[in-house]
C-alpha atoms as a PDB file:
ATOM      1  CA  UNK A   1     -22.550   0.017 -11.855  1.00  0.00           C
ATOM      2  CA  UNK A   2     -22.781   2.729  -9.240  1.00  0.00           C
ATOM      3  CA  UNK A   3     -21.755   6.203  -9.710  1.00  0.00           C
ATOM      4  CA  UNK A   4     -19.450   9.035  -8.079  1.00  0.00           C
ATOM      5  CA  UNK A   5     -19.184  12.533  -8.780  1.00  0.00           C
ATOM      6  CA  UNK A   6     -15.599  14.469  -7.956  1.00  0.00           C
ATOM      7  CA  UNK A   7     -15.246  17.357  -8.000  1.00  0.00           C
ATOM      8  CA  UNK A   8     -11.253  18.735  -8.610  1.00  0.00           C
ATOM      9  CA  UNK A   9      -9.112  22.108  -9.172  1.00  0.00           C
ATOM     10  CA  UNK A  10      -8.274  22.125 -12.890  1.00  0.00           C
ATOM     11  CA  UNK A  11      -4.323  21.415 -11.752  1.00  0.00           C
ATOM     12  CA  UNK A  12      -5.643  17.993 -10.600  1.00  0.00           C
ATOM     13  CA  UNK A  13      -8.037  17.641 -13.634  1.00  0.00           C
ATOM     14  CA  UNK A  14      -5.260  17.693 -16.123  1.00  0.00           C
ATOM     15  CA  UNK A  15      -3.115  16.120 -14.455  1.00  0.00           C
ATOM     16  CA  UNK A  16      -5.654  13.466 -14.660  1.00  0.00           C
ATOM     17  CA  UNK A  17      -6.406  13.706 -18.083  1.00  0.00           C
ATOM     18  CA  UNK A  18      -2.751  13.567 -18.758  1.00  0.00           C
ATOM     19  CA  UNK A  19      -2.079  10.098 -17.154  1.00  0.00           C
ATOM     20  CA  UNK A  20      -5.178   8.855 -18.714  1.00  0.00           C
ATOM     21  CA  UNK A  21      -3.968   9.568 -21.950  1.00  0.00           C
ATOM     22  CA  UNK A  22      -0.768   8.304 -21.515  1.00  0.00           C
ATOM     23  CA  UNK A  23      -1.677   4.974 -20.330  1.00  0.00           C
ATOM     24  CA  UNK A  24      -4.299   4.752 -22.719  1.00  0.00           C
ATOM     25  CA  UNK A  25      -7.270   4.766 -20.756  1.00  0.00           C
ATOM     26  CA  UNK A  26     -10.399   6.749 -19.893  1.00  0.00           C
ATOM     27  CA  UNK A  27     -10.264   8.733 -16.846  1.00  0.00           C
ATOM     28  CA  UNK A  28     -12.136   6.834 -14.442  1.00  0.00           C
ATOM     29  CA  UNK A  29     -10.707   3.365 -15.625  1.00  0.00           C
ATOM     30  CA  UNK A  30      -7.594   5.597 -14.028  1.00  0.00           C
ATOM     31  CA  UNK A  31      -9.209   6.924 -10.878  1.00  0.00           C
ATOM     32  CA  UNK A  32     -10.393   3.527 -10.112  1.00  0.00           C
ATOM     33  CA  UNK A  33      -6.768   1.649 -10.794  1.00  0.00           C
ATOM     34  CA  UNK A  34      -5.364   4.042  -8.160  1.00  0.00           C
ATOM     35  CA  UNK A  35      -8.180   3.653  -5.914  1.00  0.00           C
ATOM     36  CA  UNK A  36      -7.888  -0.203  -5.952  1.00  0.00           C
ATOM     37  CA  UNK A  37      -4.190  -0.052  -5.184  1.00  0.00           C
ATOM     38  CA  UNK A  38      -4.487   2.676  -2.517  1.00  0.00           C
ATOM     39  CA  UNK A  39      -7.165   0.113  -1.014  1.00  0.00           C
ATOM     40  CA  UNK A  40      -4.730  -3.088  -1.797  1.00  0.00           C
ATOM     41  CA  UNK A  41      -4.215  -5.544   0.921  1.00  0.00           C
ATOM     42  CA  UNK A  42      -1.684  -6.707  -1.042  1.00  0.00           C
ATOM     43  CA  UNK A  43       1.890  -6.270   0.088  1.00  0.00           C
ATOM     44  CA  UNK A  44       3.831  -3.791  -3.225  1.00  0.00           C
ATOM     45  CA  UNK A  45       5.805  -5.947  -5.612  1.00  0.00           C
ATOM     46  CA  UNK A  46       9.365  -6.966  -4.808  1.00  0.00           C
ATOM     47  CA  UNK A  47       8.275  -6.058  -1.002  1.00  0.00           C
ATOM     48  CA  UNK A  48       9.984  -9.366  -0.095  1.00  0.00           C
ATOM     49  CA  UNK A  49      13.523  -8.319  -1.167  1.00  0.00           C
ATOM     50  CA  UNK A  50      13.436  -5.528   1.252  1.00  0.00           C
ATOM     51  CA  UNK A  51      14.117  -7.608   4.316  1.00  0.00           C
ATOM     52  CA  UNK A  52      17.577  -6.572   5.507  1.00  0.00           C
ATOM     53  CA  UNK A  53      18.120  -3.931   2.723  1.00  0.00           C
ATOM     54  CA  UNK A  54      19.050  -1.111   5.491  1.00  0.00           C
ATOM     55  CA  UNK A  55      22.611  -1.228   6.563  1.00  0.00           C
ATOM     56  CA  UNK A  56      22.268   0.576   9.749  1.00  0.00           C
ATOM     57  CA  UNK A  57      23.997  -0.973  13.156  1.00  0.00           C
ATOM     58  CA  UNK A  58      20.641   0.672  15.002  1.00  0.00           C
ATOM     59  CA  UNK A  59      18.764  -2.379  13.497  1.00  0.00           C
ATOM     60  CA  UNK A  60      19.652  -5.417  15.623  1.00  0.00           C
ATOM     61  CA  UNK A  61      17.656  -9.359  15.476  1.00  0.00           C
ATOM     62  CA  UNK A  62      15.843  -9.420  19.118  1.00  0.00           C
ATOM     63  CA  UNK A  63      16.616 -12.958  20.630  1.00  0.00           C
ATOM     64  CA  UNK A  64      13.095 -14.860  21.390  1.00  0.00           C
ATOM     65  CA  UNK A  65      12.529 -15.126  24.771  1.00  0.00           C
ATOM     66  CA  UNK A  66      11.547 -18.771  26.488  1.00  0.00           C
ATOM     67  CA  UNK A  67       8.278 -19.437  26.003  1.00  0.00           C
ATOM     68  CA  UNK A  68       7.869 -20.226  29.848  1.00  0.00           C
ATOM     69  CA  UNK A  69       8.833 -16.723  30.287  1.00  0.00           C
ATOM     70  CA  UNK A  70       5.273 -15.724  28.842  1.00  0.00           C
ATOM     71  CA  UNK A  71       2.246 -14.816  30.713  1.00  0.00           C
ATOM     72  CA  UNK A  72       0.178 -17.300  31.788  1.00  0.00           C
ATOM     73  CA  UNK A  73      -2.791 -17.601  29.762  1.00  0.00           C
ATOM     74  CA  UNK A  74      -6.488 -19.220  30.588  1.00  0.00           C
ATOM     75  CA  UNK A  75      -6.779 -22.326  29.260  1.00  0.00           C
ATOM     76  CA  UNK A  76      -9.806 -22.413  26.750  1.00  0.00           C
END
């Protein structure tokens, strides 16, 4: 398994250490976890309850156009 050295302010050391601890794992099982999720192409949990969740009259449903209205496209 490959390797990577970081090196961190002792602020961002224990705060490390301090997560690690209280989820009960080592410190790089914890740098990796947050590394995977930061690189997620996943959307978050419960992402599709936002839809409509801003009640704001700036936020309006565009009508779709006619599709004959669209550029003409080559034909492949």
């Amino acid at each position: 398994m490959p390797q990577v050295s970081l090196y961190l302010d002792d602020d961002t050391h224990h705060e490390i250490a301090i997560r690690a601890k209280m989820s009960q794992s080592s410190m790089s099982k914890l740098i990796t976890d947050i590394l995977r999720a930061h690189f997620s192409k996943e959307w978050p949990a419960g992402f599709e309850h936002t839809f409509a969740s801003i009640q704001d009259n700036s936020f309006t449903r565009q009508e779709a156009s006619a599709w004959q209205l669209d550029t003409p496209r080559e034909s492949l």
